[in-house]
Each structure stands twice: as C-alpha cells, then as structure tokens.
PDB file of N, CA and C in Angstrom:
ATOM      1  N   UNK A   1      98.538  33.097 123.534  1.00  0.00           N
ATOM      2  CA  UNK A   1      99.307  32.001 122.982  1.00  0.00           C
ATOM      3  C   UNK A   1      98.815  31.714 121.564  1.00  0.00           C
ATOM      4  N   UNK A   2      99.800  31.604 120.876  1.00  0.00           N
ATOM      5  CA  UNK A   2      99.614  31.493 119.581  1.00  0.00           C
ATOM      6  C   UNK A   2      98.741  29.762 119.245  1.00  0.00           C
ATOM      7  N   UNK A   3      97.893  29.687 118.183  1.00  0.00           N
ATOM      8  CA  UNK A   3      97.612  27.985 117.754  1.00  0.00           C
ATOM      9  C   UNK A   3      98.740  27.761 116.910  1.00  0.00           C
ATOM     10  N   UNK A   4      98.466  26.448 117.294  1.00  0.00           N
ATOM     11  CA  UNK A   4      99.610  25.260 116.213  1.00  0.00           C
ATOM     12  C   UNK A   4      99.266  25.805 115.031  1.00  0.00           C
ATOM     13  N   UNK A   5      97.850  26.192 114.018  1.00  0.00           N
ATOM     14  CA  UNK A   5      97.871  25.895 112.983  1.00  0.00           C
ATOM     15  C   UNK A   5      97.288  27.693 112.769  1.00  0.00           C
ATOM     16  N   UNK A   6      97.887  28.100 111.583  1.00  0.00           N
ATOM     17  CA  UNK A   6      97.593  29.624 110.836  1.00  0.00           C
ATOM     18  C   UNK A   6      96.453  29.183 109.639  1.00  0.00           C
ATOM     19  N   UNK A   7      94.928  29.293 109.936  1.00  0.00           N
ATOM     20  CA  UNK A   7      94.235  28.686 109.056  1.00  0.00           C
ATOM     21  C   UNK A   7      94.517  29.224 107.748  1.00  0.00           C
ATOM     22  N   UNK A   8      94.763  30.799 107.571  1.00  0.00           N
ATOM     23  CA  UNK A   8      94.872  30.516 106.378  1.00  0.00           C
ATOM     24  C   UNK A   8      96.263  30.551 105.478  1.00  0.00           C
ATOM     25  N   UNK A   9      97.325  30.107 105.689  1.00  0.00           N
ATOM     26  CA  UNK A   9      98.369  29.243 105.470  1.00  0.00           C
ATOM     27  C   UNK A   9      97.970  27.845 104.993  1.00  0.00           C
ATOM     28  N   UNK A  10      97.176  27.146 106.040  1.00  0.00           N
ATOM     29  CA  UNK A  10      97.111  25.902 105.857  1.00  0.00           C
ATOM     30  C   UNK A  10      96.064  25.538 104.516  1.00  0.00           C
ATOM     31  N   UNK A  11      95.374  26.468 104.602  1.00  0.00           N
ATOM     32  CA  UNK A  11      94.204  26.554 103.218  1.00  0.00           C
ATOM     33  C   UNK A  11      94.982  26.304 102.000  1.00  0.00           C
ATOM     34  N   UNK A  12      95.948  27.690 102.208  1.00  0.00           N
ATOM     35  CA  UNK A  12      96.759  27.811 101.130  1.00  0.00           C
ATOM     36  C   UNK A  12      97.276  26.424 100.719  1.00  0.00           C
ATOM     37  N   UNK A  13      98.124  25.468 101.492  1.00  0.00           N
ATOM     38  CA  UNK A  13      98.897  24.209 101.414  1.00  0.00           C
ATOM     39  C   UNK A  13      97.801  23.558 100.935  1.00  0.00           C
ATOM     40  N   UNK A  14      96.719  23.377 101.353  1.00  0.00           N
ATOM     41  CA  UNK A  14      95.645  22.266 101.022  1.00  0.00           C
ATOM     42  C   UNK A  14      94.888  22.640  99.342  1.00  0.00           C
ATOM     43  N   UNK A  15      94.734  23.755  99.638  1.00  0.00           N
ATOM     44  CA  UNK A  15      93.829  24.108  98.206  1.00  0.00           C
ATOM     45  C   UNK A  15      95.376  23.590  97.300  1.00  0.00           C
ATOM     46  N   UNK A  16      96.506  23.900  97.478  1.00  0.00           N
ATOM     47  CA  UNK A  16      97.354  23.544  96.541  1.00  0.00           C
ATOM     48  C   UNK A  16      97.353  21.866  96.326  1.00  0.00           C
ATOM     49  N   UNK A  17      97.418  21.090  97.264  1.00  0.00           N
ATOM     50  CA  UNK A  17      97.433  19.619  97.166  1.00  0.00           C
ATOM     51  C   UNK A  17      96.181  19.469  96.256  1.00  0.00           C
ATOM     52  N   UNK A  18      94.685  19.874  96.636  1.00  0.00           N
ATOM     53  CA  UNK A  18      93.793  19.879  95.839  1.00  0.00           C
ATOM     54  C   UNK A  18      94.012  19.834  94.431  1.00  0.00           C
ATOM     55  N   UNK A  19      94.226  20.722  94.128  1.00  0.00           N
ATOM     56  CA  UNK A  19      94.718  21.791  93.119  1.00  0.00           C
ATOM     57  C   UNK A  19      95.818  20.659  91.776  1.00  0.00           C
ATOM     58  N   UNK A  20      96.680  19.992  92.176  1.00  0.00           N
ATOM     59  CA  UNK A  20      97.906  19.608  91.502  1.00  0.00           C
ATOM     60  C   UNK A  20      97.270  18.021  91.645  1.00  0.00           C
ATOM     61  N   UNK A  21      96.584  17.583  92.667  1.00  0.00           N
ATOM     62  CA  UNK A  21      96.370  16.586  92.552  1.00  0.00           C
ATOM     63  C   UNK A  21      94.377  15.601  92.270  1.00  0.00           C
ATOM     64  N   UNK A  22      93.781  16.459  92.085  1.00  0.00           N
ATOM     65  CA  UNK A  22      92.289  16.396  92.256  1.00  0.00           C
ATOM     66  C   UNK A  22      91.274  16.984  91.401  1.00  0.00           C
ATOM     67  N   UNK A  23      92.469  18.016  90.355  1.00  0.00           N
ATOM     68  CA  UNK A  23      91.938  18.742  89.356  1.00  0.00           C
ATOM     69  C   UNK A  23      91.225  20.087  90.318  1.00  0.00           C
ATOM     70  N   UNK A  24      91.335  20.659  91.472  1.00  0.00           N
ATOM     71  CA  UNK A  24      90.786  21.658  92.226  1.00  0.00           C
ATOM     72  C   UNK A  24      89.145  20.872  92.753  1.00  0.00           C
ATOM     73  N   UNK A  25      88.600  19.381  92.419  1.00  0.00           N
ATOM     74  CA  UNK A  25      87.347  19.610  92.673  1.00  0.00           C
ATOM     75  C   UNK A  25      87.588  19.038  93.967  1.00  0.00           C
ATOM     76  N   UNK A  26      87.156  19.564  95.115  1.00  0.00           N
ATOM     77  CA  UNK A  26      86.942  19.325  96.149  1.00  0.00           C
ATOM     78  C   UNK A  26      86.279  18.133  96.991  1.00  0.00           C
ATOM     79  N   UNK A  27      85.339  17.530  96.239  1.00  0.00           N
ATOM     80  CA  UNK A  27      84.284  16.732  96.055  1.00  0.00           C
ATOM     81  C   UNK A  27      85.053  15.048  96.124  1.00  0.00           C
ATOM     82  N   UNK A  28      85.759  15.371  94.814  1.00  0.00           N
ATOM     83  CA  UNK A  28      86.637  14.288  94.328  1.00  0.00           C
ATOM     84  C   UNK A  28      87.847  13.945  95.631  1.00  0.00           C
ATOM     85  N   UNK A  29      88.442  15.394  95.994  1.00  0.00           N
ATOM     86  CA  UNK A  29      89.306  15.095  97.305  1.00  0.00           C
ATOM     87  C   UNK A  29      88.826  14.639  98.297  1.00  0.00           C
ATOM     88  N   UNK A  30      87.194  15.036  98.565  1.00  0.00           N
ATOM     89  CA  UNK A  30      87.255  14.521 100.302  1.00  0.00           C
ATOM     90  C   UNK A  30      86.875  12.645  99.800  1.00  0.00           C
ATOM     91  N   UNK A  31      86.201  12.541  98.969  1.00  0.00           N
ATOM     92  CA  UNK A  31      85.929  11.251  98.835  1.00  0.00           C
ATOM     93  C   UNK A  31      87.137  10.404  98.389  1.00  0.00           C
ATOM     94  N   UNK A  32      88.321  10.881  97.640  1.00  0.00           N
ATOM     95  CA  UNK A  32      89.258  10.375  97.996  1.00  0.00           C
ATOM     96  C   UNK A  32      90.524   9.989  99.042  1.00  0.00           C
ATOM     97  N   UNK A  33      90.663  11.092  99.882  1.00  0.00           N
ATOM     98  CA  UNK A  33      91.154  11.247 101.171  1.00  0.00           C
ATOM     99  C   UNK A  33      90.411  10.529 102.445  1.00  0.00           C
ATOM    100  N   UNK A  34      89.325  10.192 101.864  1.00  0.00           N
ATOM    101  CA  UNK A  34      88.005   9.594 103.150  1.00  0.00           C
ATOM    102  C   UNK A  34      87.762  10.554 104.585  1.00  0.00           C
ATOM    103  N   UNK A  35      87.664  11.735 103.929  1.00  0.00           N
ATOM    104  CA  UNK A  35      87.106  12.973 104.686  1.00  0.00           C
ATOM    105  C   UNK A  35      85.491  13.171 104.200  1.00  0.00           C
ATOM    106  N   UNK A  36      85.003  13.976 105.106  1.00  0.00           N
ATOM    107  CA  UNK A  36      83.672  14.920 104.690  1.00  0.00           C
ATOM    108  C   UNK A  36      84.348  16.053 104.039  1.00  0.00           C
ATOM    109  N   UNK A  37      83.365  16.208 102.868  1.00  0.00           N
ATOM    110  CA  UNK A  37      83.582  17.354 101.960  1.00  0.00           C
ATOM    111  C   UNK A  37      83.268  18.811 102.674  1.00  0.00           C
ATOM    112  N   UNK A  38      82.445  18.822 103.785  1.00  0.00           N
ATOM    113  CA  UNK A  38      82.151  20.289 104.837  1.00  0.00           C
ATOM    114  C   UNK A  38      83.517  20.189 105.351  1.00  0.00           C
ATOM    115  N   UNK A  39      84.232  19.123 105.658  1.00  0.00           N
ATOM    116  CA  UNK A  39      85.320  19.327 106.808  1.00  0.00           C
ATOM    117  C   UNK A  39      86.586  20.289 105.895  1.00  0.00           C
ATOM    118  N   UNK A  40      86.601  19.250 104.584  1.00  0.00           N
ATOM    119  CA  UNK A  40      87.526  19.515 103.889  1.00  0.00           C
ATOM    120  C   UNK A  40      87.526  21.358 103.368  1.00  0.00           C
ATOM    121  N   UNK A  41      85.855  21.599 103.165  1.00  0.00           N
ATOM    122  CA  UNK A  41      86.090  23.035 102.107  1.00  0.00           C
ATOM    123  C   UNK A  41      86.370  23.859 103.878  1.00  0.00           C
ATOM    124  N   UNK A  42      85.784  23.710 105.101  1.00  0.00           N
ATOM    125  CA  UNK A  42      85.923  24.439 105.838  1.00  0.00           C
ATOM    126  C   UNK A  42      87.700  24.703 106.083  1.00  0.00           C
ATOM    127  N   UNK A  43      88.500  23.678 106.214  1.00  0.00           N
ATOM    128  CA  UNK A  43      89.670  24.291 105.842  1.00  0.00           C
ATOM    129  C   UNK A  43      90.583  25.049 104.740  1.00  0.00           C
ATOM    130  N   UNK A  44      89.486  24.714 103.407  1.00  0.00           N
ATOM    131  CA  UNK A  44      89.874  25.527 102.420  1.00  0.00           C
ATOM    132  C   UNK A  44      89.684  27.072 102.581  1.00  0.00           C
ATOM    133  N   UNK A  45      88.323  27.167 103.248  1.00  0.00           N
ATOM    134  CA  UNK A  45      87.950  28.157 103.251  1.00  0.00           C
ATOM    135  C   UNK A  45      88.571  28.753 104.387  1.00  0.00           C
ATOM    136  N   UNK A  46      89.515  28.461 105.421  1.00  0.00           N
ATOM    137  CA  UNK A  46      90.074  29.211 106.013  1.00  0.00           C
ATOM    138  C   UNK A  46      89.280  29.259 107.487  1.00  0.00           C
ATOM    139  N   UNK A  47      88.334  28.551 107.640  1.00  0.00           N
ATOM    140  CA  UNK A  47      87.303  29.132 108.563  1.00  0.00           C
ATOM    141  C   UNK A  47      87.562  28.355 109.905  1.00  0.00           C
ATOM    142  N   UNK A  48      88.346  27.567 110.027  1.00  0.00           N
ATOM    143  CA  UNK A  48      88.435  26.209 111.099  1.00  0.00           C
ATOM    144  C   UNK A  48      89.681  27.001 111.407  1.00  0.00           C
ATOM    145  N   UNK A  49      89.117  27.777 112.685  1.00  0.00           N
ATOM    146  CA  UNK A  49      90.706  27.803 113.671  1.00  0.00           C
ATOM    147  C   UNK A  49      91.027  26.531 114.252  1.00  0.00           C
ATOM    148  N   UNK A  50      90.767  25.683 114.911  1.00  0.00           N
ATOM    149  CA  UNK A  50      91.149  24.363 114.836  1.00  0.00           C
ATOM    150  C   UNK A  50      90.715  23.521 114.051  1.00  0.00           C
ATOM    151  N   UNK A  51      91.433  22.534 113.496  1.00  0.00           N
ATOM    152  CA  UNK A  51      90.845  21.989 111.843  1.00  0.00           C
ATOM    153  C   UNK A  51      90.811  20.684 112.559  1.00  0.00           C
ATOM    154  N   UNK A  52      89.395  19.671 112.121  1.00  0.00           N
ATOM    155  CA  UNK A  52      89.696  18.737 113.194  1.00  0.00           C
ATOM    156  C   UNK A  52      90.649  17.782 112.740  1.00  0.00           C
ATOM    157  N   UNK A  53      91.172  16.879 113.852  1.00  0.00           N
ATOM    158  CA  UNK A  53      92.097  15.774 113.887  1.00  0.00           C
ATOM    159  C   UNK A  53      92.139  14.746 112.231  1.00  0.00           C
ATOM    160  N   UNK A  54      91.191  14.439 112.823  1.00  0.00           N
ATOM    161  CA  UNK A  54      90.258  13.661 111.758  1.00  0.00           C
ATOM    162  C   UNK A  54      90.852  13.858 110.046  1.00  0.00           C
ATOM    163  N   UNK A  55      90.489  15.251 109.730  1.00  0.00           N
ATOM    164  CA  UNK A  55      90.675  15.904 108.632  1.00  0.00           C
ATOM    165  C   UNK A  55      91.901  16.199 108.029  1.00  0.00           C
ATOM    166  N   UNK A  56      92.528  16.261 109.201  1.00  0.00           N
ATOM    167  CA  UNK A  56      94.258  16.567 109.007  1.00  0.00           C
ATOM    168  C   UNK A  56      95.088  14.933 108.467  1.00  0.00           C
ATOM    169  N   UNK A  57      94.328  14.081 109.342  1.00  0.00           N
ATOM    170  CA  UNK A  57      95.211  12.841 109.165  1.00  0.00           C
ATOM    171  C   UNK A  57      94.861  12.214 107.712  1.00  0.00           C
ATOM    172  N   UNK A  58      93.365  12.627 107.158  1.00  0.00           N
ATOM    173  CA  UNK A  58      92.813  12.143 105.886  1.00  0.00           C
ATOM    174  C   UNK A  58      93.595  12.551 105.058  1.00  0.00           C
ATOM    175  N   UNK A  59      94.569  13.846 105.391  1.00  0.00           N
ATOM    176  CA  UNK A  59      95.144  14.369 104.419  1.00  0.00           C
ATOM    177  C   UNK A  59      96.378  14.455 104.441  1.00  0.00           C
ATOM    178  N   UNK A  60      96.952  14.037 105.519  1.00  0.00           N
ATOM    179  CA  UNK A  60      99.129  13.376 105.417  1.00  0.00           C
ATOM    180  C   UNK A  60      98.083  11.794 104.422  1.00  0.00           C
ATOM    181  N   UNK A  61      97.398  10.883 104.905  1.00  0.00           N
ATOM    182  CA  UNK A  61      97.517   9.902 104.588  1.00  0.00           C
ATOM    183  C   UNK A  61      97.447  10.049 103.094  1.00  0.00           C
ATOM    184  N   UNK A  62      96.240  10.580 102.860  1.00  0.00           N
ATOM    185  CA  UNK A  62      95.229  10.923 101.268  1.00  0.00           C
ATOM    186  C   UNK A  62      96.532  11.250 100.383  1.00  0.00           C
ATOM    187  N   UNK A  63      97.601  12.158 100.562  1.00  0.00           N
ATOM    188  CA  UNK A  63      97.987  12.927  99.980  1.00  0.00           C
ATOM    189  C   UNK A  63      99.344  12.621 100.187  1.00  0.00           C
ATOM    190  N   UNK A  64      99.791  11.724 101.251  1.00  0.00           N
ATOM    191  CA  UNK A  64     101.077  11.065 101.530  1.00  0.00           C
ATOM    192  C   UNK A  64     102.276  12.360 101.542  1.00  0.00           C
ATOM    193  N   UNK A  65     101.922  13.280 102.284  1.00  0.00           N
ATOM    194  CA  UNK A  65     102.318  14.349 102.783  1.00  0.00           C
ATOM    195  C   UNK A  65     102.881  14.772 104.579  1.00  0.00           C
ATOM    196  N   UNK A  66     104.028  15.277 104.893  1.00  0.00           N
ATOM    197  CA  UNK A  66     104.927  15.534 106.030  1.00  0.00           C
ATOM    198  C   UNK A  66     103.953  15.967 107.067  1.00  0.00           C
ATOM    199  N   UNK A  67     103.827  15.702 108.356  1.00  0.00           N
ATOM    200  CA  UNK A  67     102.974  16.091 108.859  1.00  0.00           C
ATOM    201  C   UNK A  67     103.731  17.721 109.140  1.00  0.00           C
ATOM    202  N   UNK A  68     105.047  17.815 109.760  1.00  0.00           N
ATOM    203  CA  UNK A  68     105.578  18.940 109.908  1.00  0.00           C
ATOM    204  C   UNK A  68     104.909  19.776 109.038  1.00  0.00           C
ATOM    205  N   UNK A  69     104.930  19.687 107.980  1.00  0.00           N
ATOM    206  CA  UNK A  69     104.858  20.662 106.922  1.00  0.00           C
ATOM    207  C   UNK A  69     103.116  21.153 106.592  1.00  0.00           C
ATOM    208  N   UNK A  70     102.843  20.074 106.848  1.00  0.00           N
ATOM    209  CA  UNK A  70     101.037  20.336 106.905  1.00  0.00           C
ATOM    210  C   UNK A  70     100.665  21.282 107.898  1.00  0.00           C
ATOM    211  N   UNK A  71     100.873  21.315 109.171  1.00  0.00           N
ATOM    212  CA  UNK A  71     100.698  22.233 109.585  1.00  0.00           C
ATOM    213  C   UNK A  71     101.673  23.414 109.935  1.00  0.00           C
ATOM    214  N   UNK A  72     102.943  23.498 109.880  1.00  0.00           N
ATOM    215  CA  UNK A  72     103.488  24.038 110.005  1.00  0.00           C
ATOM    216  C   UNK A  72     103.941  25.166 108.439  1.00  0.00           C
ATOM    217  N   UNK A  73     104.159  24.322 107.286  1.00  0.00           N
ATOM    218  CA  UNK A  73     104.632  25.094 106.550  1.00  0.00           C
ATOM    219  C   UNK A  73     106.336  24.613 106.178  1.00  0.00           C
ATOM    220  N   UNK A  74     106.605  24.607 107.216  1.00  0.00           N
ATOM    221  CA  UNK A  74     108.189  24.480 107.641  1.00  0.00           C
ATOM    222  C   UNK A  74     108.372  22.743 106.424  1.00  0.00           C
ATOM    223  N   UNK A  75     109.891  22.875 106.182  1.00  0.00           N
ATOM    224  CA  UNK A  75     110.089  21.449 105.176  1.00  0.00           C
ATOM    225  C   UNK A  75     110.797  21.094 106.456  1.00  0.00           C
ATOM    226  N   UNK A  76     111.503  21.636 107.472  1.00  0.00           N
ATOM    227  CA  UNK A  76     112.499  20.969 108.279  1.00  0.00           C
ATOM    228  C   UNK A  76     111.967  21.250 109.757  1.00  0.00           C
ATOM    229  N   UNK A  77     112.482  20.242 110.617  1.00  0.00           N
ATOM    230  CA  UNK A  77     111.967  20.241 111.843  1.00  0.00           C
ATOM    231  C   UNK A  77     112.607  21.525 112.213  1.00  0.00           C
ATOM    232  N   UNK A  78     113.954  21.930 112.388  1.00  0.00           N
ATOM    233  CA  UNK A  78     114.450  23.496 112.755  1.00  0.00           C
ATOM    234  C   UNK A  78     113.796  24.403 112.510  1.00  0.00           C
ATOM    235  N   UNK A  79     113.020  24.540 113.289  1.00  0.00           N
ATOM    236  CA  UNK A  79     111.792  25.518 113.405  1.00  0.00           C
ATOM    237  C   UNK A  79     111.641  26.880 113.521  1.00  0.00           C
ATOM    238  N   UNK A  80     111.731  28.021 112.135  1.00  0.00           N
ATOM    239  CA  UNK A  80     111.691  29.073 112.741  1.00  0.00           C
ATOM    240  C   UNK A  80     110.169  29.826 113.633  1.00  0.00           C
ATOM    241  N   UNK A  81     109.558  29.064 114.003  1.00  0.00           N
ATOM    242  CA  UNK A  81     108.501  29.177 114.949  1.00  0.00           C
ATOM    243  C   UNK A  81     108.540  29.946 115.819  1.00  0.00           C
ATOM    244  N   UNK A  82     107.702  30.925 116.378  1.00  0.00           N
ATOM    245  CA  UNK A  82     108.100  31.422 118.407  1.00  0.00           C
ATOM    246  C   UNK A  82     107.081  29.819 118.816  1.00  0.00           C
ATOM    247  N   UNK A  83     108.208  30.455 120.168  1.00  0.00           N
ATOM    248  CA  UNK A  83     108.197  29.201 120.927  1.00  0.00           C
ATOM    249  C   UNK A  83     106.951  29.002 121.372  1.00  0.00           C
ATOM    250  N   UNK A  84     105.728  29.415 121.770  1.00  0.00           N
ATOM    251  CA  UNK A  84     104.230  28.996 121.996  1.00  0.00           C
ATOM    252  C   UNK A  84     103.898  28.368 120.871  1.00  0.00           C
ATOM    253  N   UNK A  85     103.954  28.670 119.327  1.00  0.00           N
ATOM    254  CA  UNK A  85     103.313  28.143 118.604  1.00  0.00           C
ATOM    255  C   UNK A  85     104.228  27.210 118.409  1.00  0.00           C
ATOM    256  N   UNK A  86     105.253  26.701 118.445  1.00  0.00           N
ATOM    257  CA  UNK A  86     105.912  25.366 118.572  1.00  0.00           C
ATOM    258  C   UNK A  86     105.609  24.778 119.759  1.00  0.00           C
ATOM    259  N   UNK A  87     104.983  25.036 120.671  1.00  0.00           N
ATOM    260  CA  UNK A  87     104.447  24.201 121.557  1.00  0.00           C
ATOM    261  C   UNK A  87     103.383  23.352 120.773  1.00  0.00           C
ATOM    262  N   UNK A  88     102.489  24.690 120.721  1.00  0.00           N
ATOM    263  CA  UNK A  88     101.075  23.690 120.475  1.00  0.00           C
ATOM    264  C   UNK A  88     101.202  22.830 119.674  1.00  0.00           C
ATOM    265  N   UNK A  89     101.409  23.566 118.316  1.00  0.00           N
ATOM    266  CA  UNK A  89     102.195  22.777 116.776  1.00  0.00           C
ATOM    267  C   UNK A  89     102.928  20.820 117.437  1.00  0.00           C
ATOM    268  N   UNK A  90     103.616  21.297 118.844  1.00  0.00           N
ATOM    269  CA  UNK A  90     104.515  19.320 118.936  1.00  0.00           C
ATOM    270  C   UNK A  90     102.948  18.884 119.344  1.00  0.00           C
ATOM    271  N   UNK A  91     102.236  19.608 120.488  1.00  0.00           N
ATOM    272  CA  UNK A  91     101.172  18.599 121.343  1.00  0.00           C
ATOM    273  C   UNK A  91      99.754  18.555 119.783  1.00  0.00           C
ATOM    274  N   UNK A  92      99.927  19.455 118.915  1.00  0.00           N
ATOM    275  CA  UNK A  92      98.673  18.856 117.706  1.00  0.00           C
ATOM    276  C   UNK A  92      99.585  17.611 117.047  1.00  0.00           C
ATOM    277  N   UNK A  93     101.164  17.665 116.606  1.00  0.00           N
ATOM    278  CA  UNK A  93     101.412  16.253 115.972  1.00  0.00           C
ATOM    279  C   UNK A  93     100.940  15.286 117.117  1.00  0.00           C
ATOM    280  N   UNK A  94     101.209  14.969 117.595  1.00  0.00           N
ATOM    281  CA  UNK A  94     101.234  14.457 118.611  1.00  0.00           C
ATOM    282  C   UNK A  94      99.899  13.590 118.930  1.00  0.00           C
ATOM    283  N   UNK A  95      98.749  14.389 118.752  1.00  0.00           N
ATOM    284  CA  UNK A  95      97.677  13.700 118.679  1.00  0.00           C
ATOM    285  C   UNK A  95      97.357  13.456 117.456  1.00  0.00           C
ATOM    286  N   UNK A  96      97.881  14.394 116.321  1.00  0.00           N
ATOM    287  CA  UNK A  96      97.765  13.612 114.438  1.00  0.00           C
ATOM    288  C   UNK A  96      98.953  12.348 114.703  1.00  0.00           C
ATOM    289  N   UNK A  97      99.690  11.981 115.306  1.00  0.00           N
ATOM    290  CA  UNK A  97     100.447  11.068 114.993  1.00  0.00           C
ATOM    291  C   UNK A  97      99.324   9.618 116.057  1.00  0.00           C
ATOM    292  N   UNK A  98      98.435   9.840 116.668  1.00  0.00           N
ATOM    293  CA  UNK A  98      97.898   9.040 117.550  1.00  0.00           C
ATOM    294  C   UNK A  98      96.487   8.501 116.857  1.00  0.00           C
ATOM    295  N   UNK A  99      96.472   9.369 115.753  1.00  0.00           N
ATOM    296  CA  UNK A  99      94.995   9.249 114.834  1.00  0.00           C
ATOM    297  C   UNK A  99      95.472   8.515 113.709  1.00  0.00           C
ATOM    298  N   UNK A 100      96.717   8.653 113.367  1.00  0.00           N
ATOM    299  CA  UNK A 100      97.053   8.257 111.675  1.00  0.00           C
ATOM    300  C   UNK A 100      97.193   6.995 112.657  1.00  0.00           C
ATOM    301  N   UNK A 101      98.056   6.380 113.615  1.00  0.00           N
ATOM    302  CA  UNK A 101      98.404   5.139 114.243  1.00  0.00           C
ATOM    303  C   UNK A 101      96.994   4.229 114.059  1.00  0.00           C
ATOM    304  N   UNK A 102      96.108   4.953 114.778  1.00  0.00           N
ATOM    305  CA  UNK A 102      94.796   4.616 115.012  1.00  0.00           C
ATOM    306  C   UNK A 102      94.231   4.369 113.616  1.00  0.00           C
ATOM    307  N   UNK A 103      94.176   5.248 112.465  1.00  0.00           N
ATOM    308  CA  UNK A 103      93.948   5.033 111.685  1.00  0.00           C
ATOM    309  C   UNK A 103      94.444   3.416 110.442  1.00  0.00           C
ATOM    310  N   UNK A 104      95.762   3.554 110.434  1.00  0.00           N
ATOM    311  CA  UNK A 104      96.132   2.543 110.282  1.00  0.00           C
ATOM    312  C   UNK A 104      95.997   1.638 110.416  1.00  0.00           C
ATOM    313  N   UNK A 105      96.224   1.002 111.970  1.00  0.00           N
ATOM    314  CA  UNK A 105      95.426  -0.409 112.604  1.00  0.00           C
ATOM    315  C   UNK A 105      93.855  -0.544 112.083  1.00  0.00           C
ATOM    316  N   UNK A 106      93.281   0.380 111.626  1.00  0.00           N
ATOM    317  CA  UNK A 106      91.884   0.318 111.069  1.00  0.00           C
ATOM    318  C   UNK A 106      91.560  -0.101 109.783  1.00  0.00           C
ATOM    319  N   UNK A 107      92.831   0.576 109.096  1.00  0.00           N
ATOM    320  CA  UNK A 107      92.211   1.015 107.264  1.00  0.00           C
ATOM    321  C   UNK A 107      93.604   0.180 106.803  1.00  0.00           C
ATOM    322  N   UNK A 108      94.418  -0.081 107.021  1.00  0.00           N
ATOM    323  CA  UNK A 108      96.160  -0.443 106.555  1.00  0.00           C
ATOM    324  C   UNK A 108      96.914   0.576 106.315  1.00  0.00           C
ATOM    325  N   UNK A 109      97.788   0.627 105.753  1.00  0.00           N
ATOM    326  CA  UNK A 109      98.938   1.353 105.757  1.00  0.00           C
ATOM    327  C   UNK A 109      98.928   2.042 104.358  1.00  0.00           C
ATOM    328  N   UNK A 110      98.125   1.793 103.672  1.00  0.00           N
ATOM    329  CA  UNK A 110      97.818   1.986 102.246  1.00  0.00           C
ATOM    330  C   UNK A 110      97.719   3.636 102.057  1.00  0.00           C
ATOM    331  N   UNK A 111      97.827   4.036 101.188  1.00  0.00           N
ATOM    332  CA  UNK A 111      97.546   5.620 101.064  1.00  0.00           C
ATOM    333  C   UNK A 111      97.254   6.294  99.243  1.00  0.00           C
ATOM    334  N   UNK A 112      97.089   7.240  99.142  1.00  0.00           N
ATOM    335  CA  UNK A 112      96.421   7.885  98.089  1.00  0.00           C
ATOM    336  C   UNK A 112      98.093   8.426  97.271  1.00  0.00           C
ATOM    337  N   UNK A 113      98.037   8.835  96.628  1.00  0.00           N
ATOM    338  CA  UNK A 113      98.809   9.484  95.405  1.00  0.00           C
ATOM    339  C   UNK A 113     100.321  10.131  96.728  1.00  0.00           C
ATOM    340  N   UNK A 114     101.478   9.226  95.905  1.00  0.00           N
ATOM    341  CA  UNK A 114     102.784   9.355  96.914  1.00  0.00           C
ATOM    342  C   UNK A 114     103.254  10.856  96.064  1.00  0.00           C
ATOM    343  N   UNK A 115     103.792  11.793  97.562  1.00  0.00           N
ATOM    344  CA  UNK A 115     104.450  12.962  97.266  1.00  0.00           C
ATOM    345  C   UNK A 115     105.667  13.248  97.668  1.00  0.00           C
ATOM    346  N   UNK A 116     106.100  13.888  97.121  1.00  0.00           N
ATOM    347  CA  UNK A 116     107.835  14.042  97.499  1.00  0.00           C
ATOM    348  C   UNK A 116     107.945  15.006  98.628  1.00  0.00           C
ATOM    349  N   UNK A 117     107.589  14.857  99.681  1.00  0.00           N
ATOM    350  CA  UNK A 117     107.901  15.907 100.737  1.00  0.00           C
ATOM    351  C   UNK A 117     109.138  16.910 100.499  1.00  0.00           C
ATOM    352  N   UNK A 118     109.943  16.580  99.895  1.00  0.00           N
ATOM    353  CA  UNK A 118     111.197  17.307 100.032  1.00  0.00           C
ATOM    354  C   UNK A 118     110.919  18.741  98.527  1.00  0.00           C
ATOM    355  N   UNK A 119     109.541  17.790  97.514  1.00  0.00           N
ATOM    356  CA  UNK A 119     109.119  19.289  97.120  1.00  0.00           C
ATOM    357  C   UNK A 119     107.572  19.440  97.348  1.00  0.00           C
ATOM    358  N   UNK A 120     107.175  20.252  97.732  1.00  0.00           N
ATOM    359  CA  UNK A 120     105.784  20.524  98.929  1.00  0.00           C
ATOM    360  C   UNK A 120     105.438  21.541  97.717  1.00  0.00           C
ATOM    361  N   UNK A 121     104.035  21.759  98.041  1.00  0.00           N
ATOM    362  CA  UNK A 121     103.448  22.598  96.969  1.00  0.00           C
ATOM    363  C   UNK A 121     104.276  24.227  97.205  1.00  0.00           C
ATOM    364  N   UNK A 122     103.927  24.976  95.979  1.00  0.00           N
ATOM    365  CA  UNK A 122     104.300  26.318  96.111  1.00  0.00           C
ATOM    366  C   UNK A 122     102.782  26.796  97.386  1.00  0.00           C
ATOM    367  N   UNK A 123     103.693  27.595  97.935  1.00  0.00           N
ATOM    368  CA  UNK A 123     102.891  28.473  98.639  1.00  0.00           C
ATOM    369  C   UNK A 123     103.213  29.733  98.553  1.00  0.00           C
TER     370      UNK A 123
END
C-alpha cells in the first residue's frame, strides 16, 4: 500500500514555499512557522517517510497553504491518485485537519504570509 505522502515531492513543495517566501533560510522558516528546524530540514531533505503531524500543520498554517495540495500535489480534490494512496492521503488530512483544529483553539486563527492556493509553487 502506497503512503499518503511521496517524500520527495513534498520536499520539492516545501523547499519551494521556503524558497519564495523565507529567502531559502530554513532557520528563519521553522522559527517562523513554529516548527523545529530538524523537523523542518528532515522534510526538506526528503528523509521523513512519514513527516510528522505537527510539522505539516506548522506549515498549511505558517504558509497559509491547501492542505490537499501539501500533501498531495494535486490543486483539486479530483484526484488523479490510485486508490490506496487516496486512502491514506483522506485518513493523514484527517488527522492534519484535527491538529490545525487543535492548534487553533491554542494559538488563534492567526497565520504567517497569505498564499493564493489557486497558484501553488512551481514544482
């Protein structure tokens, strides 16, 4: 069975948010996103077959970015996915949508630098 997330796809998406929005320093992103900077380069670096929860939500919020698209890639829910990795892919939103909730009631609703989902970095 395939995972929800293709680490290095998702690198790709992230080093780009980095990248356009952080000047590439990494440092500057996790402390702005309110991540650890290990969590953050380990998904840069491709190395986190599961990337934790945590890290993912620092970065729809940080970066005010689609969750679909964060891990998926995809701009639209019509998913050209196989169907295992659209499994996992609904049950990981699913718990990123239970962390950002969580998150919220914690931190507010507030977020880092607004992006136009509808244009997502080049990948």
């Amino acid at each position: 069975m395939q995972e929800a997330i293709v680490p290095e796809e998702l690198a790709i998406r992230v080093r780009e948010l980095v990248e356009r929005y952080d000047g590439g320093d990494v440092a500057r992103a996790a402390i702005r996103i309110g991540a650890r900077e290990a969590d953050l380069r380990s998904i840069l670096g491709a190395e986190a077959r599961q990337p934790n929860v945590a890290v993912l939500s620092a970065i729809v919020r940080g970066y005010d970015v689609d969750t679909w698209w964060l891990i998926s890639g995809e701009t639209t829910a019509g998913s050209t996915l196989p169907a295992d990795r659209r499994v996992n892919t609904l049950h990981l939103l699913s718990e990123l949508g239970t962390t950002l909730t969580l998150q919220r009631r914690l931190y507010g609703s507030g977020s880092g630098a607004r992006i136009n989902v509808d244009d997502p970095p080049r990948t």
